[in-house]
N, C-alpha and C. Protein backbone atom coordinates (compact mmCIF):
# COMPACT_ATOMS: atom_id res chain seq x y z
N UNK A 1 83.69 254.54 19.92
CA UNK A 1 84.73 253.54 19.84
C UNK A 1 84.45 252.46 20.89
N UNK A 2 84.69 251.23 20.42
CA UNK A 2 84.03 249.78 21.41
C UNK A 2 85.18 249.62 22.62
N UNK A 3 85.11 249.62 23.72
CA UNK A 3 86.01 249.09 24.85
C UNK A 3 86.78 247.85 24.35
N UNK A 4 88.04 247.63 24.85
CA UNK A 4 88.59 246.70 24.74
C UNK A 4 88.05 245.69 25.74
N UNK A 5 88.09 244.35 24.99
CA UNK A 5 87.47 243.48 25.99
C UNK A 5 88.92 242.63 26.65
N UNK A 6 88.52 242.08 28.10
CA UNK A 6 89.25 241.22 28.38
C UNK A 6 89.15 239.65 27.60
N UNK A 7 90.52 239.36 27.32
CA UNK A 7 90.20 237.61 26.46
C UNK A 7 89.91 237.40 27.46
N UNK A 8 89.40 235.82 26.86
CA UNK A 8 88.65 234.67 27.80
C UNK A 8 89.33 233.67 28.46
N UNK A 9 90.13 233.79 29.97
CA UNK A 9 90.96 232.85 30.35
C UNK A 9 90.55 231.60 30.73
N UNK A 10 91.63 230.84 30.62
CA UNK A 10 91.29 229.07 30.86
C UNK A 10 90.94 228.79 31.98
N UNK A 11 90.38 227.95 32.67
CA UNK A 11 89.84 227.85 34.15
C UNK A 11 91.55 227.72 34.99
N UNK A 12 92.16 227.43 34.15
CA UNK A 12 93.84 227.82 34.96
C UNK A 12 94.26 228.76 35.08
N UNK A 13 94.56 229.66 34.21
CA UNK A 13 94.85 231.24 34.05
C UNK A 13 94.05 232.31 35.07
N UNK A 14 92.34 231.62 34.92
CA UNK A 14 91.32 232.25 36.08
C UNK A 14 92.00 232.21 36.84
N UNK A 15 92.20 230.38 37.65
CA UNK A 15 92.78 230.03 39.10
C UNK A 15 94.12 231.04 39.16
N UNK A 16 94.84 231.18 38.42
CA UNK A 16 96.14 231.40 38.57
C UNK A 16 96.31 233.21 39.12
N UNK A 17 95.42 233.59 37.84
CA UNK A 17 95.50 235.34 38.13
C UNK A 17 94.80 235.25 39.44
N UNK A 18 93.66 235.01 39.70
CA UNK A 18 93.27 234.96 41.05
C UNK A 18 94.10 234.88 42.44
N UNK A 19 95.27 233.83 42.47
CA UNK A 19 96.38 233.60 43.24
C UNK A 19 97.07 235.17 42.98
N UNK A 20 97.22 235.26 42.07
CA UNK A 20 97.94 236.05 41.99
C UNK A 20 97.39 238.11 43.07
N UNK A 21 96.12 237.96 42.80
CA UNK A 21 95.51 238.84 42.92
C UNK A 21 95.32 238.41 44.68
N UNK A 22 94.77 237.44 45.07
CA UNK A 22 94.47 237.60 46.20
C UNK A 22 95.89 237.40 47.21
N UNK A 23 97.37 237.07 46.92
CA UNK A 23 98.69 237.30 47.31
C UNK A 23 99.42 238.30 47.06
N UNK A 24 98.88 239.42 45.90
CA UNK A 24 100.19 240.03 45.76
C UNK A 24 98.84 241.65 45.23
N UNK A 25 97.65 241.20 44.96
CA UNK A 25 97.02 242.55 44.53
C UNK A 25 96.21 243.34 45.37
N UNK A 26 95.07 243.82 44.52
CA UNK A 26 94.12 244.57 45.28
C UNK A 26 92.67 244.79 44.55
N UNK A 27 91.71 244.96 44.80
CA UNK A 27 90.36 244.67 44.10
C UNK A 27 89.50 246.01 45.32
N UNK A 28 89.89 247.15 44.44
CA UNK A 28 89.80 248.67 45.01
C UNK A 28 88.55 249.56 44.56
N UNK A 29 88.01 250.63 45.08
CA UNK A 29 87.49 251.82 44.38
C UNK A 29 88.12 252.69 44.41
N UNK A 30 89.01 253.22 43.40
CA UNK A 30 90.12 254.59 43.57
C UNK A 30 89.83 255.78 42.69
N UNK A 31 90.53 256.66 42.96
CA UNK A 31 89.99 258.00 42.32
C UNK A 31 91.31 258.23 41.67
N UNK A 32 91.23 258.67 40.20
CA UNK A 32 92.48 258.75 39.63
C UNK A 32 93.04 260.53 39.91
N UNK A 33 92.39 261.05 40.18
CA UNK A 33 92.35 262.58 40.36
C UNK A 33 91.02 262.96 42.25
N UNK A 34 91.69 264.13 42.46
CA UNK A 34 90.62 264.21 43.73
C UNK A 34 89.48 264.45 43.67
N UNK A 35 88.91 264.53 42.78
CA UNK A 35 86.88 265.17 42.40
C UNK A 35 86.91 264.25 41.47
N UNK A 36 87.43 262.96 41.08
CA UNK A 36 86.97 262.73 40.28
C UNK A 36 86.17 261.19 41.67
N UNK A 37 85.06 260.91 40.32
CA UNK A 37 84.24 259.31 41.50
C UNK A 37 85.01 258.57 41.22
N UNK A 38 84.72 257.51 42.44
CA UNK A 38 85.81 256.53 42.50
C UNK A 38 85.02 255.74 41.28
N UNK A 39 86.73 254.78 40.59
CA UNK A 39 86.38 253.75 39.80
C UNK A 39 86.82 252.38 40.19
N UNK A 40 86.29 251.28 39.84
CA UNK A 40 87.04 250.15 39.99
C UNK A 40 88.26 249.80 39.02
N UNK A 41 89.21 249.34 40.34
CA UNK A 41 90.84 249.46 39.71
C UNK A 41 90.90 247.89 40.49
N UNK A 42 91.50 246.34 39.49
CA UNK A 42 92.08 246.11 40.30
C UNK A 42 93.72 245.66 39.63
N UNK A 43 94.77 245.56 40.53
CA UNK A 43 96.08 245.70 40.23
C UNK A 43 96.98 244.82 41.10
N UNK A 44 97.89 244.31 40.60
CA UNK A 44 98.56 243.35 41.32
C UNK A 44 100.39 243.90 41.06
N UNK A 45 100.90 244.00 42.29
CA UNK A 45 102.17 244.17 42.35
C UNK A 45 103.20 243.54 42.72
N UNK A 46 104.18 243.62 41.95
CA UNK A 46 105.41 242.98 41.96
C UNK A 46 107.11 243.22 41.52
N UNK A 47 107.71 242.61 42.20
CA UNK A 47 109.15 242.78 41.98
C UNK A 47 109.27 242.09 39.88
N UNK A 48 108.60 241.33 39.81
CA UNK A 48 109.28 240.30 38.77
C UNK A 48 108.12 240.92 37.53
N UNK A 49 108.53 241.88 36.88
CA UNK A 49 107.93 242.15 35.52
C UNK A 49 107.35 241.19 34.96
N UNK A 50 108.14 240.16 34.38
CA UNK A 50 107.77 238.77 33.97
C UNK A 50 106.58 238.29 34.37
N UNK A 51 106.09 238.67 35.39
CA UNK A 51 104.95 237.91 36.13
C UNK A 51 103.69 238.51 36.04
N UNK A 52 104.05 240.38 35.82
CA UNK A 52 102.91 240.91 35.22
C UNK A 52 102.90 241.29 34.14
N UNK A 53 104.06 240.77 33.28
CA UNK A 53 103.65 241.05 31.43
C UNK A 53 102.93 239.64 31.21
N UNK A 54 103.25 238.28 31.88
CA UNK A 54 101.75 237.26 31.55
C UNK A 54 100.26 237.54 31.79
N UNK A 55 100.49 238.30 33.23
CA UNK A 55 99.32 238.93 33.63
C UNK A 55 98.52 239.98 32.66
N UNK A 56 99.25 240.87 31.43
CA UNK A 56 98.67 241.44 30.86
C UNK A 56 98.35 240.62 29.67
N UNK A 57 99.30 239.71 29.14
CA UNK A 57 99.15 238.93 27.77
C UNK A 57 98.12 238.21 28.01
N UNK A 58 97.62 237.67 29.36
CA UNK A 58 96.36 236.45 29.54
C UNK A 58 95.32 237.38 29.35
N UNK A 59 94.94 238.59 29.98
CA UNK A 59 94.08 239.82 29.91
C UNK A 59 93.76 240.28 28.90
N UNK A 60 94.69 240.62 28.26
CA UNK A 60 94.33 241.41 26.76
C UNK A 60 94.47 242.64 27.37
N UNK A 61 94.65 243.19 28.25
CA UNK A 61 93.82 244.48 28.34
C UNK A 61 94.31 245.27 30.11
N UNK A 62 94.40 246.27 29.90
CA UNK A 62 95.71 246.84 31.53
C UNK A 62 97.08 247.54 30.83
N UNK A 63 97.72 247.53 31.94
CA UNK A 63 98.46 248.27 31.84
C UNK A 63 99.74 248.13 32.54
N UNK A 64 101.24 248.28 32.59
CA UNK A 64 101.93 247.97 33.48
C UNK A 64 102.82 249.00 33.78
N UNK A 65 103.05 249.67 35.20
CA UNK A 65 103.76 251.06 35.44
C UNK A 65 104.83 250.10 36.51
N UNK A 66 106.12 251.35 36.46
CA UNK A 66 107.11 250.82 37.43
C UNK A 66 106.88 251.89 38.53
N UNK A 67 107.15 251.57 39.64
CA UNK A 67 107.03 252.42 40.99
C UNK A 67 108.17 253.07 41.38
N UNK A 68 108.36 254.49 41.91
CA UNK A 68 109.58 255.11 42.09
C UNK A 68 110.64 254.01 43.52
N UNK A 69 111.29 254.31 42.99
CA UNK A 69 112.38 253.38 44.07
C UNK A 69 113.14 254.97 45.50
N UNK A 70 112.49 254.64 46.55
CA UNK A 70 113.00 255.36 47.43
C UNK A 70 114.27 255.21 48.07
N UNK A 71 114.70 254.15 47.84
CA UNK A 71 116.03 253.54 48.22
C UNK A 71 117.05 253.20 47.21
N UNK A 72 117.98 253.44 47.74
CA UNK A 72 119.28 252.14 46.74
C UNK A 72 118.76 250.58 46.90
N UNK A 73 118.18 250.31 48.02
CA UNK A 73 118.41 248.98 48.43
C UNK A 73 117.16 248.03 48.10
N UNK A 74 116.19 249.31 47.90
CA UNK A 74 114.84 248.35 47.51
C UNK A 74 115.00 248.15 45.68
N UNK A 75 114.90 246.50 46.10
CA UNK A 75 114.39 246.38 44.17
C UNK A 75 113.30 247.20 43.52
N UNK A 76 113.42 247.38 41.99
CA UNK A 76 112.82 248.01 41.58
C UNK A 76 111.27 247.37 41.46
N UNK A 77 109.96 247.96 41.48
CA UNK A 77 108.90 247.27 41.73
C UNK A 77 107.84 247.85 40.31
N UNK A 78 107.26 246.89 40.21
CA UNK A 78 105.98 247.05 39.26
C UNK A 78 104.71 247.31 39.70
N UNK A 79 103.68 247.73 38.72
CA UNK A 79 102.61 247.20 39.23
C UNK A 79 101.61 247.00 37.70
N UNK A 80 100.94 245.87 37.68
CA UNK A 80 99.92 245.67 36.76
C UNK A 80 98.60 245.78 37.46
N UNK A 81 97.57 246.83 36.31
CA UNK A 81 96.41 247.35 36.88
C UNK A 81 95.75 247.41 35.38
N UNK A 82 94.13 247.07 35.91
CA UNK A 82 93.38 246.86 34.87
C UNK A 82 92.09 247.59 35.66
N UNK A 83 91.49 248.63 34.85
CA UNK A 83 89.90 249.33 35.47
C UNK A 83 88.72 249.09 34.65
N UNK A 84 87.71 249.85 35.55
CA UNK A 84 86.50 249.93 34.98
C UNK A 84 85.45 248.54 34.66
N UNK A 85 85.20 248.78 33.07
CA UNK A 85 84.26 247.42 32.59
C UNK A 85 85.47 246.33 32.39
N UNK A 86 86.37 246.64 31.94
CA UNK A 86 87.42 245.52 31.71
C UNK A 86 87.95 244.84 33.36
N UNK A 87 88.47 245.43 34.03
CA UNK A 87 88.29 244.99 35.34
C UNK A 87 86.83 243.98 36.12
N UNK A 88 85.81 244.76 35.75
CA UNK A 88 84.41 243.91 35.71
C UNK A 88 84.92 242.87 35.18
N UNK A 89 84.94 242.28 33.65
CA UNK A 89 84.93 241.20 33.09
C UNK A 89 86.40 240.21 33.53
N UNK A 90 87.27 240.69 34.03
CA UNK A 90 88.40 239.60 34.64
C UNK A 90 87.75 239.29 36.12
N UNK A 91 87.33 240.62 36.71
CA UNK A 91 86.48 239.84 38.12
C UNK A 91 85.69 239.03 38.03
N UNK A 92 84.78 238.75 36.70
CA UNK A 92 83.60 237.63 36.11
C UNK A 92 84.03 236.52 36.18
N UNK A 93 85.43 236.61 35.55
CA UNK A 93 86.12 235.25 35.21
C UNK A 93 87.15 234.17 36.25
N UNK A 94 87.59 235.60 37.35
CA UNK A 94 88.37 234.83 38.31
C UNK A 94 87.31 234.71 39.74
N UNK A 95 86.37 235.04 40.09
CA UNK A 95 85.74 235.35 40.82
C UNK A 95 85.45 233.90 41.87
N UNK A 96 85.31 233.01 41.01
CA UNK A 96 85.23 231.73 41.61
C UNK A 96 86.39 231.06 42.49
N UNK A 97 87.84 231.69 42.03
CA UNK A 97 89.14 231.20 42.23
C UNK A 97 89.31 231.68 43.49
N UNK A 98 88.94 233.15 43.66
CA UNK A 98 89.63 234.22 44.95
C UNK A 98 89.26 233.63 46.37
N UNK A 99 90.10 233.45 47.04
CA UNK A 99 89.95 232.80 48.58
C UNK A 99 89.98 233.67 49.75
N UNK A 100 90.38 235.27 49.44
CA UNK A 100 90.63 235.86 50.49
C UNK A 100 89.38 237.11 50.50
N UNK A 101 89.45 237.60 51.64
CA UNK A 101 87.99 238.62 52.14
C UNK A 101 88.05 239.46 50.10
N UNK A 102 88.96 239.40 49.64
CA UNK A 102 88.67 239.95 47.86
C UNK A 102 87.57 239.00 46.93
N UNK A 103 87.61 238.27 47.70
CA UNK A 103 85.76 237.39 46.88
C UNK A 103 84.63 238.12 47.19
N UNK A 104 84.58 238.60 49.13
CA UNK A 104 83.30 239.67 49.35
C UNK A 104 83.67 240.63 48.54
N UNK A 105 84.33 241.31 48.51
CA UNK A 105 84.69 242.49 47.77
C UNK A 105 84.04 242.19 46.13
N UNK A 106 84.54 241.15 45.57
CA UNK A 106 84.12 241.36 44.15
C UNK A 106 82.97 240.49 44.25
N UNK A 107 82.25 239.78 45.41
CA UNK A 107 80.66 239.34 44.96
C UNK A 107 80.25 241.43 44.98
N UNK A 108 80.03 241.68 45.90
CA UNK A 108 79.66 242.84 46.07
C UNK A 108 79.96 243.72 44.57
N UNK A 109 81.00 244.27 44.42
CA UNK A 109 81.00 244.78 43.30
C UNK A 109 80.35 243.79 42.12
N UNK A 110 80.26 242.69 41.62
CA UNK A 110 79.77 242.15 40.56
C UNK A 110 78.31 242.16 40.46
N UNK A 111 77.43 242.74 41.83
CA UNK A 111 76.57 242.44 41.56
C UNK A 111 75.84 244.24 41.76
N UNK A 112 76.66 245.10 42.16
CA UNK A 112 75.94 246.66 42.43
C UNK A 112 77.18 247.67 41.64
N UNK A 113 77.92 247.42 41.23
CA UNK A 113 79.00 248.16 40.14
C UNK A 113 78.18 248.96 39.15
N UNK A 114 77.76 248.05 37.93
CA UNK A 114 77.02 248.72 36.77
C UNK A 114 75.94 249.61 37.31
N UNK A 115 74.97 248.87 37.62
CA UNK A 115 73.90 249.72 38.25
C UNK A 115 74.33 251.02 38.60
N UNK A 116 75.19 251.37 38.88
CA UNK A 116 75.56 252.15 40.19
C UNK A 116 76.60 253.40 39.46
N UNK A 117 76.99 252.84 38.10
CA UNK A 117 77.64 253.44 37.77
C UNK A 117 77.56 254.15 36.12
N UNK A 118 76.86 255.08 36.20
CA UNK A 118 76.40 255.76 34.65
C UNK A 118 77.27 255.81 33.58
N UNK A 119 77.22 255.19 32.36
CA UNK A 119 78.33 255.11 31.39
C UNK A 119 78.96 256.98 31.07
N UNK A 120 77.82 257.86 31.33
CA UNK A 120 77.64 259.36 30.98
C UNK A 120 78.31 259.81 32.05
N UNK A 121 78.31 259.53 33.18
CA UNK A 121 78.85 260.30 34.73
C UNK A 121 77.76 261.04 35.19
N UNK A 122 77.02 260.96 34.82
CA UNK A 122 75.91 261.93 35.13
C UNK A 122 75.04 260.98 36.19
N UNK A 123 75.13 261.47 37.42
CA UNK A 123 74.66 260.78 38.65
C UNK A 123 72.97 261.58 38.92
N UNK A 124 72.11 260.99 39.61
CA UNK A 124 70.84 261.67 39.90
C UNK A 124 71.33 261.26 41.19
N UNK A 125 70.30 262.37 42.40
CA UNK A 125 71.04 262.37 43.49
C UNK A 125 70.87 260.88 44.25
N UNK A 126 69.53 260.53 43.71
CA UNK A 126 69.15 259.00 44.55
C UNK A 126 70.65 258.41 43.81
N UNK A 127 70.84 257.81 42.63
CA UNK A 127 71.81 257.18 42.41
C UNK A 127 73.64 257.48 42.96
N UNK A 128 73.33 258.69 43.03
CA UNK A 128 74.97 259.12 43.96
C UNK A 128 74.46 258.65 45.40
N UNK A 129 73.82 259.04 45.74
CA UNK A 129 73.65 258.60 47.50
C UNK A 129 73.51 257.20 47.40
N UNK A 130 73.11 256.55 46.89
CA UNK A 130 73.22 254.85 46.48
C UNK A 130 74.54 254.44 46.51
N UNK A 131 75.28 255.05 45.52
CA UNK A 131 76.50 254.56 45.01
C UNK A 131 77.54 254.77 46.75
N UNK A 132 77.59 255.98 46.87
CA UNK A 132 78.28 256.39 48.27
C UNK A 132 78.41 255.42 49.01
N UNK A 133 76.99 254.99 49.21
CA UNK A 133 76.78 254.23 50.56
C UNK A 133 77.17 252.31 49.78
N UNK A 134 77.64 252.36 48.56
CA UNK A 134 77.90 250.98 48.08
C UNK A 134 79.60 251.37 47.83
N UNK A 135 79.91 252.48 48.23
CA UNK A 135 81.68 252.54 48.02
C UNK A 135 82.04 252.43 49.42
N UNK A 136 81.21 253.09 50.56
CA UNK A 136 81.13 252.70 52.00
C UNK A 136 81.31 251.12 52.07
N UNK A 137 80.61 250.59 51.75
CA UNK A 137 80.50 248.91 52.40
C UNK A 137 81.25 248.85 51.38
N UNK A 138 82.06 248.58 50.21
CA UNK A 138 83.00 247.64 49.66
C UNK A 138 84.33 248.34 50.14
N UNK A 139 84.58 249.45 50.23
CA UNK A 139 86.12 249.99 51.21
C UNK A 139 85.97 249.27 52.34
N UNK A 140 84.78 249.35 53.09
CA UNK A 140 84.93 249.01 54.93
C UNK A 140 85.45 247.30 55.14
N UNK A 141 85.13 246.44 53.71
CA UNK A 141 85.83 245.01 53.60
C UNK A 141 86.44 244.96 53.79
N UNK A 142 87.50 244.17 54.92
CA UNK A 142 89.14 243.99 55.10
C UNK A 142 89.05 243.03 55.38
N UNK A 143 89.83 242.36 55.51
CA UNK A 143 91.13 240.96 55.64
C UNK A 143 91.53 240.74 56.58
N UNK A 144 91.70 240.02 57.83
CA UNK A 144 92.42 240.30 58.96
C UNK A 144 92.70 238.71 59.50
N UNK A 145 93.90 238.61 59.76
CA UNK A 145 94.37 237.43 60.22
C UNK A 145 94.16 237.01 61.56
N UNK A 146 93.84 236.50 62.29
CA UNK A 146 93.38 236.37 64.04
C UNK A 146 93.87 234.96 64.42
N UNK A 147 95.31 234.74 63.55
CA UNK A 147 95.72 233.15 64.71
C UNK A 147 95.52 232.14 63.69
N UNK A 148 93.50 231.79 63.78
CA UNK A 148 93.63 230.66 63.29
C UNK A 148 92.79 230.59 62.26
N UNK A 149 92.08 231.84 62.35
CA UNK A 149 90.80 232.15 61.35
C UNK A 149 90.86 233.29 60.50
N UNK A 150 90.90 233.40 58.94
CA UNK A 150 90.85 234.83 58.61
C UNK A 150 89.06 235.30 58.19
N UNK A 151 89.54 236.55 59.12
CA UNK A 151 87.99 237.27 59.09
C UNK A 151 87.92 238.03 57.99
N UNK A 152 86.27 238.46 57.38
CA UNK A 152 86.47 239.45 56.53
C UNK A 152 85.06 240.03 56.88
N UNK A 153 85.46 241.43 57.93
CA UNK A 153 84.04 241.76 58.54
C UNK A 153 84.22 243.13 57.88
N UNK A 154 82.62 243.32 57.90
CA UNK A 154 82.10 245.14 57.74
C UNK A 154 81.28 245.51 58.25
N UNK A 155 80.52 246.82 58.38
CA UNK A 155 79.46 246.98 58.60
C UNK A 155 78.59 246.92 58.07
N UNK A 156 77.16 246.90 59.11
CA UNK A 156 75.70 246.51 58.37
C UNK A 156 75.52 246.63 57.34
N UNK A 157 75.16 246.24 56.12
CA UNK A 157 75.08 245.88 54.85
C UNK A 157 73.75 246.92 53.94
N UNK A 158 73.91 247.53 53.50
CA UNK A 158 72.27 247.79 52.82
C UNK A 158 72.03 247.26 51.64
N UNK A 159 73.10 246.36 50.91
CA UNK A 159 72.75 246.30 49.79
C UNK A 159 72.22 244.37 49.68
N UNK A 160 73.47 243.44 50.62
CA UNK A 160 73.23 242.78 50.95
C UNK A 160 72.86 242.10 52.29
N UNK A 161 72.18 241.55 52.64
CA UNK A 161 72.27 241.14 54.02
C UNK A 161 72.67 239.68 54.29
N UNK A 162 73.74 239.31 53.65
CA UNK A 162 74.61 237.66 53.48
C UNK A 162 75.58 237.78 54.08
N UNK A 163 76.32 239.53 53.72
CA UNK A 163 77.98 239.96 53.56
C UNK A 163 77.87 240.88 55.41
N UNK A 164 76.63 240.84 55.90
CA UNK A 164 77.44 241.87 57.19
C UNK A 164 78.32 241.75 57.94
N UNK A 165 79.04 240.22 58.48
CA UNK A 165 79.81 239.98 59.05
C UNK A 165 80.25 238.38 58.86
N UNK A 166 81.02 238.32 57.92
CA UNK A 166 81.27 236.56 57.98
C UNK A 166 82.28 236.14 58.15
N UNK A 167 82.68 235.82 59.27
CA UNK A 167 83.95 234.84 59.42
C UNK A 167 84.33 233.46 59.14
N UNK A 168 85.43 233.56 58.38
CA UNK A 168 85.42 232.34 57.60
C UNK A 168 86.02 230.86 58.23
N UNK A 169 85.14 230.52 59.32
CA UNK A 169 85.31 229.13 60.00
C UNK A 169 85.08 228.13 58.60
N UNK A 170 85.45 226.59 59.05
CA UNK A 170 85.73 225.32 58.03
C UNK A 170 84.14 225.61 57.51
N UNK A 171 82.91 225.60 58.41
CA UNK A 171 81.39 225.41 57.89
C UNK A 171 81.27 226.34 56.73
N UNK A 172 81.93 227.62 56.91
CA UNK A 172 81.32 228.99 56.27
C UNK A 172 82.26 228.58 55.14
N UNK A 173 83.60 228.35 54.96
CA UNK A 173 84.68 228.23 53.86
C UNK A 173 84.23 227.67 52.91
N UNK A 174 83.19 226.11 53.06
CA UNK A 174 82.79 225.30 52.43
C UNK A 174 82.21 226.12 51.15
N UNK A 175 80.77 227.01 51.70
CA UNK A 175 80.06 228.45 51.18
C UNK A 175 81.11 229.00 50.11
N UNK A 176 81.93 229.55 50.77
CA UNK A 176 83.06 230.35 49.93
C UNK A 176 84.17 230.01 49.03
N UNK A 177 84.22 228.62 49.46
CA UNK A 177 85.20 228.11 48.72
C UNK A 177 86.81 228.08 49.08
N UNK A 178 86.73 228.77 50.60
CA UNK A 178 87.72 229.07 50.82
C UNK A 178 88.21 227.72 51.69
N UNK A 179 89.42 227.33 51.44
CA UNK A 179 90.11 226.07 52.14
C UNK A 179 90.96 226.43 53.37
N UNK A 180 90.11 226.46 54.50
CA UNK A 180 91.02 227.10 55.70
C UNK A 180 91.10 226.03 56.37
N UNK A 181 92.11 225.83 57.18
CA UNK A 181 92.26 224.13 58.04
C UNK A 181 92.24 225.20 59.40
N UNK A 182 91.30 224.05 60.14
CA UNK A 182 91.37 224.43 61.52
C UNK A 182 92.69 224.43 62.44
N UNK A 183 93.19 225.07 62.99
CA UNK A 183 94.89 224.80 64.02
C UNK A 183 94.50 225.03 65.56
N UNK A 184 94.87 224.41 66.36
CA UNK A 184 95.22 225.03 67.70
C UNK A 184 96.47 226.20 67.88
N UNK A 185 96.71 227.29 67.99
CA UNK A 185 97.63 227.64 67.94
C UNK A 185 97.99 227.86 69.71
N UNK A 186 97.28 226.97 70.50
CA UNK A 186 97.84 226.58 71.78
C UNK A 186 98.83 225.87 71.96
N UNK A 187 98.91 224.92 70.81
CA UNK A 187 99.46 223.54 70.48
C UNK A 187 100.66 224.18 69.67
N UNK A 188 101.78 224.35 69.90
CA UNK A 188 102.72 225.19 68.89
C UNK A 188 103.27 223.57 67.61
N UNK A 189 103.24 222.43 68.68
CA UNK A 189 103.15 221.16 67.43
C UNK A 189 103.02 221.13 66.33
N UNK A 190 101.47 221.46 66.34
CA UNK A 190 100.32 220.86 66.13
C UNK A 190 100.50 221.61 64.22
N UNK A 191 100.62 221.11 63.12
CA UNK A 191 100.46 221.09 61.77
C UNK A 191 102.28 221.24 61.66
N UNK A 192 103.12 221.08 62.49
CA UNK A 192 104.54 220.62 61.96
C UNK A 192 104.70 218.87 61.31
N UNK A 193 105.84 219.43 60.72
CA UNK A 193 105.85 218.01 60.19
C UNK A 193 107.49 218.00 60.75
């Protein structure tokens, strides 16, 4: 039976799910069970249903679960999540849009995912010890805010040597696409209006 494919979004819908993903989601390797290998999941959560039933209608393809509510007081919450090859093909399409340390994350996965990952499950040990050490460096990616610059560091790289540590100053953003404005945050002024 053929996988469902993701439709083909408009370079707006890209931009848009992308916003959406790099504010409110996640671009993960998760294990749906404990022995099972991790897969690529990525999923975006929210209070406003509405926001991830477009998210599935632009997709074609996902899924949308509600999250248990621990409180009286917390609204009830969603989450829309899309895996695997279908996840691949929306990361294809928004990949250009994403501004936050989730662009290293999905250059990395877009370019050592398949390879890495046997349609059968059937791993040879070189290819599991490969894969390990490529779920190592795309988990160790984080995000971190520092004032005036957001970093997105990991460790030494084996797969690439572009991604070992890049902080995203105005020179490097240009590269990435990412639009960061320089601030003094000595200057508490300084970008008020």
């Amino acid at each position: 039976m053929p996988y469902r494919t993701v439709k083909t979004l408009s370079p707006v819908d890209a931009a848009y799910m992308a916003g959406l993903i790099d504010g409110e989601g996640t671009v993960t390797l998760s294990r749906r069970h404990r022995d099972d290998q991790r897969q690529l999941v990525v999923s975006i959560a929210n209070t406003e249903r509405g926001l991830l039933e477009w998210a599935l209608g632009a997709a074609g393809a996902g899924k949308i679960t509600g999250k248990r509510i621990s409180s009286p007081l917390h609204s009830p919450s969603f989450t829309y999540s899309i895996a695997n090859r279908q996840a691949l093909q929306l990361l294809e399409q928004i990949a250009p849009f994403l501004r936050s340390y989730k662009a290293i994350r999905t250059k990395l996965i877009l370019q050592h995912y398949i390879n890495l990952t046997p349609r059968n499950g059937r791993y040879t040990e070189k290819i599991l010890a490969e894969r390990n050490r490529f779920l190592t460096e795309v988990l160790e990616i984080k995000g971190s805010w520092t004032g005036t610059r957001l970093s997105a560091c990991r460790a030494v790289p084996r797969h690439s040597a572009t991604l070992a540590q890049i902080e995203l100053t105005p020179s490097t953003a240009i590269a990435l696409r990412f639009p960061i404005r320089e601030r003094n945050i000595d200057s508490p002024q300084q970008g008020r209006s």
